[in-house]
PDB file of N, CA and C in Angstrom:
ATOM      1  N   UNK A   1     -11.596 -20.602  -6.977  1.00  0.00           N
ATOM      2  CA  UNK A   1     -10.697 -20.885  -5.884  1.00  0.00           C
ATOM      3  C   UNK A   1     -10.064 -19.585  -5.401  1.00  0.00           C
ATOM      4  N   UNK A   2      -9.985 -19.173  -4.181  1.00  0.00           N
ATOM      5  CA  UNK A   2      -9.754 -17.951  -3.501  1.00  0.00           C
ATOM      6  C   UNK A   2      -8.259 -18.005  -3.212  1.00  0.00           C
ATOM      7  N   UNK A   3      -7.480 -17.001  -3.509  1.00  0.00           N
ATOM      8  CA  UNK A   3      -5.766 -17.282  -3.653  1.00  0.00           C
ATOM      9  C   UNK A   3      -5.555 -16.885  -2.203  1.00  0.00           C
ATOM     10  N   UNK A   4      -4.786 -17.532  -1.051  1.00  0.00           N
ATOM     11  CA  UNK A   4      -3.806 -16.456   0.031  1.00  0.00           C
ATOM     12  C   UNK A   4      -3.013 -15.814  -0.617  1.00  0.00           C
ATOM     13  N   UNK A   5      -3.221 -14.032   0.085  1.00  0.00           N
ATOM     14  CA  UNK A   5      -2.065 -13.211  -0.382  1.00  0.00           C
ATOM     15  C   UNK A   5      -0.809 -13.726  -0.277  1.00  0.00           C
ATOM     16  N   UNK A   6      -0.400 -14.680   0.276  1.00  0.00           N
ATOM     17  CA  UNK A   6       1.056 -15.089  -0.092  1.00  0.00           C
ATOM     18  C   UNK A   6       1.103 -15.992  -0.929  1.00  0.00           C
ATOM     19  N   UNK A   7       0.453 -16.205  -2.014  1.00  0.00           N
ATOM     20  CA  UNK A   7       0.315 -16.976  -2.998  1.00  0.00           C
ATOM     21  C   UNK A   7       0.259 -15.891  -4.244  1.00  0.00           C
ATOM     22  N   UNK A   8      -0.371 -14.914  -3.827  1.00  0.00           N
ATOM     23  CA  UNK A   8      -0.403 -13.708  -5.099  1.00  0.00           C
ATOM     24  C   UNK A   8       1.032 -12.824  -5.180  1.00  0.00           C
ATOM     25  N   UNK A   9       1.365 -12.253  -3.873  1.00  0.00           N
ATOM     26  CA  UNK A   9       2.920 -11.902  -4.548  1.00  0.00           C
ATOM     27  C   UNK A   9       3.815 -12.882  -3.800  1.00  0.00           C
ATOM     28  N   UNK A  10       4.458 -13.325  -4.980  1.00  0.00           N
ATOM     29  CA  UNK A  10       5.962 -14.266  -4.905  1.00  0.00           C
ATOM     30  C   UNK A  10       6.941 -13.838  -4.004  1.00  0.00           C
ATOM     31  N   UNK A  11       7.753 -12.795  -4.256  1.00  0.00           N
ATOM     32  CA  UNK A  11       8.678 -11.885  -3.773  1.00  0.00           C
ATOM     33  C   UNK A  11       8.791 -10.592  -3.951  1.00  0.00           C
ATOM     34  N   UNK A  12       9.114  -9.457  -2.911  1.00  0.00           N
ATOM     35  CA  UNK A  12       9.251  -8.228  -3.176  1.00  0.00           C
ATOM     36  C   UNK A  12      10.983  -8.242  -3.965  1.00  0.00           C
ATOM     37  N   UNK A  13      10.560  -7.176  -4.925  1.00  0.00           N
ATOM     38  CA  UNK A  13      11.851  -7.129  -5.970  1.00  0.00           C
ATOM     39  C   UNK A  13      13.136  -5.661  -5.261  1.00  0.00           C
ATOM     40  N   UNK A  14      14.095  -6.403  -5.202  1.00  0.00           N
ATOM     41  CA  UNK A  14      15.197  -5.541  -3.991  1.00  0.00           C
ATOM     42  C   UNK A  14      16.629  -5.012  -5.368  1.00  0.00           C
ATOM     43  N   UNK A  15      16.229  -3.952  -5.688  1.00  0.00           N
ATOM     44  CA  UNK A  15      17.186  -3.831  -6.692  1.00  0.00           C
ATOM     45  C   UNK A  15      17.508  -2.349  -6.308  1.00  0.00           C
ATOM     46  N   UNK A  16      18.973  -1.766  -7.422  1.00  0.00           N
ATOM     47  CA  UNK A  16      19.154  -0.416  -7.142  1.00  0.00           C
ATOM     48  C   UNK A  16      18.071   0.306  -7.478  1.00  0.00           C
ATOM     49  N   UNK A  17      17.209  -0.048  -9.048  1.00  0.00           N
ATOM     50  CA  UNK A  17      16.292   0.867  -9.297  1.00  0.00           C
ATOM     51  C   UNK A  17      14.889   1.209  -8.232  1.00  0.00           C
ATOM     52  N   UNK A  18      14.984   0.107  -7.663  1.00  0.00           N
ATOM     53  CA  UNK A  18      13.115   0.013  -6.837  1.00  0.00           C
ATOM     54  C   UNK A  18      14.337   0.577  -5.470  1.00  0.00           C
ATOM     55  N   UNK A  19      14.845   0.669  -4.953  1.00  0.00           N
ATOM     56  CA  UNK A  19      15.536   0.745  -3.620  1.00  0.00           C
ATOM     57  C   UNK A  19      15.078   3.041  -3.882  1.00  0.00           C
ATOM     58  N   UNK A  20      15.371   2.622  -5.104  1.00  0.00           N
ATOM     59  CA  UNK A  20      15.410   4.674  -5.506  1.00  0.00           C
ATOM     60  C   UNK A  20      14.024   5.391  -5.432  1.00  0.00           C
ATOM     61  N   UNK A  21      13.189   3.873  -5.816  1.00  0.00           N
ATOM     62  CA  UNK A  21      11.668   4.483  -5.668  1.00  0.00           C
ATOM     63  C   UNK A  21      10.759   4.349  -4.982  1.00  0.00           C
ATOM     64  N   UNK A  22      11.577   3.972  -3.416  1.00  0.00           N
ATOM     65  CA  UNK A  22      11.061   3.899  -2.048  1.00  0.00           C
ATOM     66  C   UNK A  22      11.231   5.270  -1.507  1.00  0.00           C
ATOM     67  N   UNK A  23      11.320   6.309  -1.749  1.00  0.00           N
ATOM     68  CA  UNK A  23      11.649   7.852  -1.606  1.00  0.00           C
ATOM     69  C   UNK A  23      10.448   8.378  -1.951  1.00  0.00           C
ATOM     70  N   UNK A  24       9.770   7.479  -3.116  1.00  0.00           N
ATOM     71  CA  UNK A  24       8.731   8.195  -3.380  1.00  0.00           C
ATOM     72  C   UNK A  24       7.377   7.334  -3.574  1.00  0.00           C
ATOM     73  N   UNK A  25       7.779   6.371  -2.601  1.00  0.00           N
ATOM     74  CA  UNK A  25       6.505   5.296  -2.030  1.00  0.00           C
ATOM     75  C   UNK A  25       6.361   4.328  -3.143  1.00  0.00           C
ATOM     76  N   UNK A  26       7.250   3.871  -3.930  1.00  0.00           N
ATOM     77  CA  UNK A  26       6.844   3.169  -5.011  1.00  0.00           C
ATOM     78  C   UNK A  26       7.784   1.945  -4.673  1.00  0.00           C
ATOM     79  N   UNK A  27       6.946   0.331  -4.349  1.00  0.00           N
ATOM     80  CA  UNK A  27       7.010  -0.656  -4.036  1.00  0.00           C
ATOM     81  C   UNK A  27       6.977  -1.785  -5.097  1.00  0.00           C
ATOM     82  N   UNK A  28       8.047  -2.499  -5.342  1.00  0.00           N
ATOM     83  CA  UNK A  28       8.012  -3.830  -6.449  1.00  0.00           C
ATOM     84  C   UNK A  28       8.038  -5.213  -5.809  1.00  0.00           C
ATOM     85  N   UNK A  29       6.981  -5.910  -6.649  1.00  0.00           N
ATOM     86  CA  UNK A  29       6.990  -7.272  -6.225  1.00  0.00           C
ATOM     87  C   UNK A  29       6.647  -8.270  -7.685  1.00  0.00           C
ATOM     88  N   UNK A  30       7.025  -9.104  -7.137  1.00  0.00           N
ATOM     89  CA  UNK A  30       6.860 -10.469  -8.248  1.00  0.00           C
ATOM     90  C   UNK A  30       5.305 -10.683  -8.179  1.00  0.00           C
ATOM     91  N   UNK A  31       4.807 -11.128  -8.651  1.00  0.00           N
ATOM     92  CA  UNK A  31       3.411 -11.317  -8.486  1.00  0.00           C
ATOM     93  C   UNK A  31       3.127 -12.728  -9.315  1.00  0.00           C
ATOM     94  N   UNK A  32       2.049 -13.386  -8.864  1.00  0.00           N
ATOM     95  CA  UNK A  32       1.477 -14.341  -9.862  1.00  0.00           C
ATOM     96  C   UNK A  32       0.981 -14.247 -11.136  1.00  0.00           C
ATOM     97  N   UNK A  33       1.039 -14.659 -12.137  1.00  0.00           N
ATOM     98  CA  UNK A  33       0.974 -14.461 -13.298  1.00  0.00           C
ATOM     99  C   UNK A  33      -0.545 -14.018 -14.014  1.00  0.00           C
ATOM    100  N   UNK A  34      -1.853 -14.435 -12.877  1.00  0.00           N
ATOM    101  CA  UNK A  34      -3.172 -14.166 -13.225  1.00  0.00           C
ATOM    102  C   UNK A  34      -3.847 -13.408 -12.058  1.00  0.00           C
ATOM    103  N   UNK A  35      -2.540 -12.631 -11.652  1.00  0.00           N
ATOM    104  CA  UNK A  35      -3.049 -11.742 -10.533  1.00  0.00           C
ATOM    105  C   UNK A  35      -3.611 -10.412 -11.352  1.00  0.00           C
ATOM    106  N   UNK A  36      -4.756  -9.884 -10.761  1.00  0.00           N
ATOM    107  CA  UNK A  36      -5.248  -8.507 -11.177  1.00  0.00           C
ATOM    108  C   UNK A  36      -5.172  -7.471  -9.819  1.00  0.00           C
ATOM    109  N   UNK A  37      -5.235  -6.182 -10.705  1.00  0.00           N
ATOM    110  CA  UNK A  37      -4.812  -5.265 -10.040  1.00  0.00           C
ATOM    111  C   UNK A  37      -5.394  -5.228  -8.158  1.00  0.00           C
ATOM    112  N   UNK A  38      -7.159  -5.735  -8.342  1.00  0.00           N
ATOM    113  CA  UNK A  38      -6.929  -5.550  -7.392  1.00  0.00           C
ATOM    114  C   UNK A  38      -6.780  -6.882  -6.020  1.00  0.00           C
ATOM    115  N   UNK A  39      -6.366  -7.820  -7.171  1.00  0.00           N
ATOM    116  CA  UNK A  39      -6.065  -8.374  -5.620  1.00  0.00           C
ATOM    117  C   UNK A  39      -4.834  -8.249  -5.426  1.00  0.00           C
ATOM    118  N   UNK A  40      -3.571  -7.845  -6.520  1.00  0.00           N
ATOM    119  CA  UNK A  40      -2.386  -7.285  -5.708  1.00  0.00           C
ATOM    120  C   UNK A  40      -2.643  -6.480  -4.549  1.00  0.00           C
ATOM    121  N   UNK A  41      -3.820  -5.417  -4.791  1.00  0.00           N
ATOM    122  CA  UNK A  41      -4.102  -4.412  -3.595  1.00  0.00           C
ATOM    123  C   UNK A  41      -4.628  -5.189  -2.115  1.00  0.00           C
ATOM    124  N   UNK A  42      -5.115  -5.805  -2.206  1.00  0.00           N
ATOM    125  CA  UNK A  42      -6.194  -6.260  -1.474  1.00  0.00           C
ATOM    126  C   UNK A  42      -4.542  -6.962  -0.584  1.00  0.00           C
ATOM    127  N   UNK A  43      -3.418  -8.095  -1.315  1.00  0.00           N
ATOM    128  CA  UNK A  43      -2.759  -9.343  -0.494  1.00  0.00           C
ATOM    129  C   UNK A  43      -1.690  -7.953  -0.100  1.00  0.00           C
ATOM    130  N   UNK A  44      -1.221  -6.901  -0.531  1.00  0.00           N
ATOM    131  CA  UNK A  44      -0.330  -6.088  -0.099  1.00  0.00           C
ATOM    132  C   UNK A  44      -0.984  -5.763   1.269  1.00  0.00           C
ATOM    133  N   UNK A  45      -1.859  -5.113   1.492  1.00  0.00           N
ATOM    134  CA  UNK A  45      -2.821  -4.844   2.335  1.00  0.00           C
ATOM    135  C   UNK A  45      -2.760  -5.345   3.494  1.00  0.00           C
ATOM    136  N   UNK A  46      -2.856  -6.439   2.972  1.00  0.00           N
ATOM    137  CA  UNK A  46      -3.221  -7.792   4.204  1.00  0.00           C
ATOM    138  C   UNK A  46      -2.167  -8.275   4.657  1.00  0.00           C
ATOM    139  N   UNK A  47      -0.926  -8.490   3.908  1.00  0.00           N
ATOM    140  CA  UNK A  47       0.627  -9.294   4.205  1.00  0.00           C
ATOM    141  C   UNK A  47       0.701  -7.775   5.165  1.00  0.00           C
ATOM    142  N   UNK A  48       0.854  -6.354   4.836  1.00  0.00           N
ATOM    143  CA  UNK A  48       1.078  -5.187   5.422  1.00  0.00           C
ATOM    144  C   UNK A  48       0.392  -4.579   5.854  1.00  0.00           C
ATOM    145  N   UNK A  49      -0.349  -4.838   7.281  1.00  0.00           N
ATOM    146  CA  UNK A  49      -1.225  -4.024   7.582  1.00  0.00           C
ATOM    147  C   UNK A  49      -1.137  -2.292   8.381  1.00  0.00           C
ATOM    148  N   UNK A  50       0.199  -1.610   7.952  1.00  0.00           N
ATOM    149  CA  UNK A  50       0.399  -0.202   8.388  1.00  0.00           C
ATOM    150  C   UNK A  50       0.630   0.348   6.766  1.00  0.00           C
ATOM    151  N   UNK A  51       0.083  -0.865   5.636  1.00  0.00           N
ATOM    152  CA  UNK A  51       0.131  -0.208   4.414  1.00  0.00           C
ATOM    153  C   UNK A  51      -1.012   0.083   3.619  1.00  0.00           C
ATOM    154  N   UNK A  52      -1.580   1.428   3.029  1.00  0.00           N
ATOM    155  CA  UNK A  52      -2.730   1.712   2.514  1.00  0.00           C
ATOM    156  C   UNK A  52      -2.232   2.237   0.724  1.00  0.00           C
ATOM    157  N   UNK A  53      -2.957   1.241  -0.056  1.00  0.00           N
ATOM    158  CA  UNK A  53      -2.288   1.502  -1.397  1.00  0.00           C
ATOM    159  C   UNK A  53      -2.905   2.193  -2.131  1.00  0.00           C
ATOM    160  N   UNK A  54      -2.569   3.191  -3.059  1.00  0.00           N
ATOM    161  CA  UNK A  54      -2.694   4.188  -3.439  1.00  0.00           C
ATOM    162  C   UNK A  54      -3.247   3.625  -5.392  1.00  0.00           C
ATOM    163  N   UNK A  55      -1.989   3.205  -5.681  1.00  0.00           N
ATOM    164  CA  UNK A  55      -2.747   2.478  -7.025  1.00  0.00           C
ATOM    165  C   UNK A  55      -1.523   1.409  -7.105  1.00  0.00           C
ATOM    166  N   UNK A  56      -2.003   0.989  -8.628  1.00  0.00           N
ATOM    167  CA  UNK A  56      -1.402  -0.434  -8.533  1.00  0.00           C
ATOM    168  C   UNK A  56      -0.856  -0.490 -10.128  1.00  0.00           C
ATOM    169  N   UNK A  57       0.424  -0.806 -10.301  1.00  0.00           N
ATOM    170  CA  UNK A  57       0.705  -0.690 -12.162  1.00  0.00           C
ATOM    171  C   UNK A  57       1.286  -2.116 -12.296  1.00  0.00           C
ATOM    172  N   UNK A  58       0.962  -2.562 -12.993  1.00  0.00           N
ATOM    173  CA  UNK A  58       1.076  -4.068 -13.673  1.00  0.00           C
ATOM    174  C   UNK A  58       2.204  -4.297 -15.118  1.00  0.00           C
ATOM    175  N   UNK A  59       3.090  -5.420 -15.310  1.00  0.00           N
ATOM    176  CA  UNK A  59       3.186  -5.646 -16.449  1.00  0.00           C
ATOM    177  C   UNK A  59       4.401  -6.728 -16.624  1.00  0.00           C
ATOM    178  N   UNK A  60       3.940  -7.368 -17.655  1.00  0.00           N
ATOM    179  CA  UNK A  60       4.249  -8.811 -18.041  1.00  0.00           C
ATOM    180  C   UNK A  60       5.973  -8.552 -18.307  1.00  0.00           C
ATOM    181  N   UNK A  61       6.598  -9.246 -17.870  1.00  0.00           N
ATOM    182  CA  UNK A  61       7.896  -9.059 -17.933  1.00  0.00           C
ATOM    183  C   UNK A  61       8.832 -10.264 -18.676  1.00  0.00           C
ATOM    184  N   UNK A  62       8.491 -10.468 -20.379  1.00  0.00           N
ATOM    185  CA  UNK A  62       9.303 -11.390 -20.579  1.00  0.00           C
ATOM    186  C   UNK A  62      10.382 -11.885 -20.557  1.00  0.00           C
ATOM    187  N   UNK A  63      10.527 -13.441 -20.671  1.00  0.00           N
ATOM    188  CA  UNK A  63      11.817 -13.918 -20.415  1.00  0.00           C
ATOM    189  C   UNK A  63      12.763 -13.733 -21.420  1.00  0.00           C
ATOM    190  N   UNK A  64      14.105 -13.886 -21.015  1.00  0.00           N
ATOM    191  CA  UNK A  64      15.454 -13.452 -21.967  1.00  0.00           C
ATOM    192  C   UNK A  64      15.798 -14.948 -22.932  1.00  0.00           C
ATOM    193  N   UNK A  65      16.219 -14.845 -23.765  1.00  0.00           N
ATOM    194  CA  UNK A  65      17.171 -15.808 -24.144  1.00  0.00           C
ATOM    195  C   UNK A  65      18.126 -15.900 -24.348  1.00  0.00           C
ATOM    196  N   UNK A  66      18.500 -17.211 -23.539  1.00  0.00           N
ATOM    197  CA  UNK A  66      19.866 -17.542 -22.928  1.00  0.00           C
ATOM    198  C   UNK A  66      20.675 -18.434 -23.512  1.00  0.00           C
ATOM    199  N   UNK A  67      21.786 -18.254 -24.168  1.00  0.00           N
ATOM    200  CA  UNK A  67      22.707 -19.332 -25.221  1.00  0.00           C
ATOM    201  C   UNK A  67      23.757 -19.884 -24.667  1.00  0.00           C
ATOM    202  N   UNK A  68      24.168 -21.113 -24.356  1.00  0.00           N
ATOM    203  CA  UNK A  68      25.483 -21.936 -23.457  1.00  0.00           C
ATOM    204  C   UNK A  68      25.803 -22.649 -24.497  1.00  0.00           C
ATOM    205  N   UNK A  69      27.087 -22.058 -25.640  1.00  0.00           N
ATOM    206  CA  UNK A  69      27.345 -22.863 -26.459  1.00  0.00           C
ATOM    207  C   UNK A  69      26.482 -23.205 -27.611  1.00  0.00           C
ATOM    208  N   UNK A  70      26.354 -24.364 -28.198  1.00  0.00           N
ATOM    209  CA  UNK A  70      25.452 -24.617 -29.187  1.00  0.00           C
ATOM    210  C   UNK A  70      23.827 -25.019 -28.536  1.00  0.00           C
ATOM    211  N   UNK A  71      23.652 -24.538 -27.191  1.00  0.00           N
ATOM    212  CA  UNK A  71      22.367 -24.801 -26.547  1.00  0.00           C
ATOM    213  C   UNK A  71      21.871 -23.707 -26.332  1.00  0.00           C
ATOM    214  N   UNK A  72      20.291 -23.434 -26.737  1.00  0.00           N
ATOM    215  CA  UNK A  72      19.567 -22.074 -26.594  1.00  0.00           C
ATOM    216  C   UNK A  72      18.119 -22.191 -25.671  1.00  0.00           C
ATOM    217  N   UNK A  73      18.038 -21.191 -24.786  1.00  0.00           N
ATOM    218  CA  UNK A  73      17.135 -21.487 -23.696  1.00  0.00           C
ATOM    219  C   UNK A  73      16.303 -20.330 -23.951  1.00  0.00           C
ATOM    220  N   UNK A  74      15.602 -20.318 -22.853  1.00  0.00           N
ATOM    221  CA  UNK A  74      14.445 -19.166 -22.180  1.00  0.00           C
ATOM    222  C   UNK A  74      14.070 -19.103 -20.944  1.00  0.00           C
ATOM    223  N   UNK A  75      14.663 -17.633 -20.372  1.00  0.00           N
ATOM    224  CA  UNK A  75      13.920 -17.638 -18.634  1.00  0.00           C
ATOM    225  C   UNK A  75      12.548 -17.486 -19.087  1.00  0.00           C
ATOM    226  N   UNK A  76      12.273 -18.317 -17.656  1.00  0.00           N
ATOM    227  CA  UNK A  76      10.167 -17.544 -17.265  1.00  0.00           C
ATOM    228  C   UNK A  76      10.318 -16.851 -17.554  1.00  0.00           C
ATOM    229  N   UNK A  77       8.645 -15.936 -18.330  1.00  0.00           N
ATOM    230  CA  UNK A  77       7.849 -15.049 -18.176  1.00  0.00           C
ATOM    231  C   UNK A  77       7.234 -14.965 -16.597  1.00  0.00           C
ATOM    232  N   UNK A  78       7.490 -13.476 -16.403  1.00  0.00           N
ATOM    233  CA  UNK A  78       6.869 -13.011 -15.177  1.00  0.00           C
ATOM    234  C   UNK A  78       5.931 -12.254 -15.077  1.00  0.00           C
ATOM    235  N   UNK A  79       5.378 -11.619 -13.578  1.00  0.00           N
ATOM    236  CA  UNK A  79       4.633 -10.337 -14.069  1.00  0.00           C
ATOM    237  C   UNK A  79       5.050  -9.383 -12.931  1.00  0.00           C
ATOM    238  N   UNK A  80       5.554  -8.366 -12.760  1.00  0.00           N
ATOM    239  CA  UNK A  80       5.893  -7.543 -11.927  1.00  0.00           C
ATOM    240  C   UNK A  80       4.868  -6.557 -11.733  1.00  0.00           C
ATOM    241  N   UNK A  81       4.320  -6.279 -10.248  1.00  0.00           N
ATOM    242  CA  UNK A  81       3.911  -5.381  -9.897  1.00  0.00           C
ATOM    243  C   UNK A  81       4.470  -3.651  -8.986  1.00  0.00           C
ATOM    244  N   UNK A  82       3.952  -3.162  -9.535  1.00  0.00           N
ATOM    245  CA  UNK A  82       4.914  -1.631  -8.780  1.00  0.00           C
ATOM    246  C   UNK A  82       3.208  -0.970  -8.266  1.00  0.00           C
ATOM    247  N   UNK A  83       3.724  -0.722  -7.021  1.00  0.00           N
ATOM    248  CA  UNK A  83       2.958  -0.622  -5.661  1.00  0.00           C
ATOM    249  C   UNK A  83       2.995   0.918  -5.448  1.00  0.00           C
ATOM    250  N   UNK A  84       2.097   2.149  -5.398  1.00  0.00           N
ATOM    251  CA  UNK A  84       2.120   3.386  -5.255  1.00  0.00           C
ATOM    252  C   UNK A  84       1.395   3.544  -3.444  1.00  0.00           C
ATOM    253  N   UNK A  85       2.020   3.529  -2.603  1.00  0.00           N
ATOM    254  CA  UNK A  85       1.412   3.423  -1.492  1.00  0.00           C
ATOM    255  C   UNK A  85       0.674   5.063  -0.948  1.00  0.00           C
ATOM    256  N   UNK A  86      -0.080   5.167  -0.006  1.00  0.00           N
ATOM    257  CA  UNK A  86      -0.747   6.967   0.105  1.00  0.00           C
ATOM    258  C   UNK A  86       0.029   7.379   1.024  1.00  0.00           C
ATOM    259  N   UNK A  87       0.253   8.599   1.314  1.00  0.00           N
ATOM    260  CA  UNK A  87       0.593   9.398   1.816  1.00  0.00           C
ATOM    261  C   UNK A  87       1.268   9.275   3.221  1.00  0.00           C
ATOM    262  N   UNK A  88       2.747   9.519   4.069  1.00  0.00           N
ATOM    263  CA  UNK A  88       2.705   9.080   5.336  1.00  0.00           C
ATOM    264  C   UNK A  88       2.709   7.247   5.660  1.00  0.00           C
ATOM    265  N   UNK A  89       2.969   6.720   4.519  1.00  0.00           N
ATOM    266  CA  UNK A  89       2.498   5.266   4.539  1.00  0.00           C
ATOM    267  C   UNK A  89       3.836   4.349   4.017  1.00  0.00           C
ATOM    268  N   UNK A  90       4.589   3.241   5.100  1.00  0.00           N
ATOM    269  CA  UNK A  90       5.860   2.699   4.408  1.00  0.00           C
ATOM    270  C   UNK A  90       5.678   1.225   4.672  1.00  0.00           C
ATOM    271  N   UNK A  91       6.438   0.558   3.636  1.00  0.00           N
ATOM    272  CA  UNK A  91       6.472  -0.708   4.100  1.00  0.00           C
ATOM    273  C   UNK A  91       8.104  -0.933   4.717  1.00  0.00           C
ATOM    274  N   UNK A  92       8.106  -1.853   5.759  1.00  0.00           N
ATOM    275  CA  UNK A  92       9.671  -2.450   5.627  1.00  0.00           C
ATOM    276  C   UNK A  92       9.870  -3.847   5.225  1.00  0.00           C
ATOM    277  N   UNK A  93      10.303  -4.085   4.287  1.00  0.00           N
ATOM    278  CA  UNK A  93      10.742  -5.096   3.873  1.00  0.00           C
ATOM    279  C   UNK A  93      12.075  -5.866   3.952  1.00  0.00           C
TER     280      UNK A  93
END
């Protein structure tokens, strides 16, 4: 079954740290959990077409556990992707 790129990344990730590594073309997004490298490349691509990606770094981002009292939880497991775009090349998000 063939995924739409808006099915492969979830959300782009908007934080102080990734906001610092748009200076140096480096892009974060949520991604689907059985996404590979290159179809992150391929749906970035395509959702952004003034964007040409450079490489692609992957990694599983487990969930925390969370205690409310005598009750103990767990966020999702995720997988975050960080986006190296080429040269002269931006996204706006």
């Amino acid at each position: 079954m063939k995924k739409s790129p808006y099915d492969v990344i979830i959300k782009p990730l908007l934080t102080e740290k990734t906001e610092s590594g748009k200076q140096k073309r480096v892009y974060s997004f949520m991604v689907d959990k059985s996404a590979t490298k290159d179809l992150i490349k391929n749906a970035v691509e395509s959702i952004f077409p003034d964007a040409k990606v450079d490489s692609v770094r992957t990694l599983n981002v487990k969930g925390k556990v969370k205690k409310h009292k005598f009750i103990s939880g767990t966020r999702k497991t995720w997988k975050k992707a960080m986006v190296v775009l080429k040269e002269g090349y931006r996204i706006e998000v």
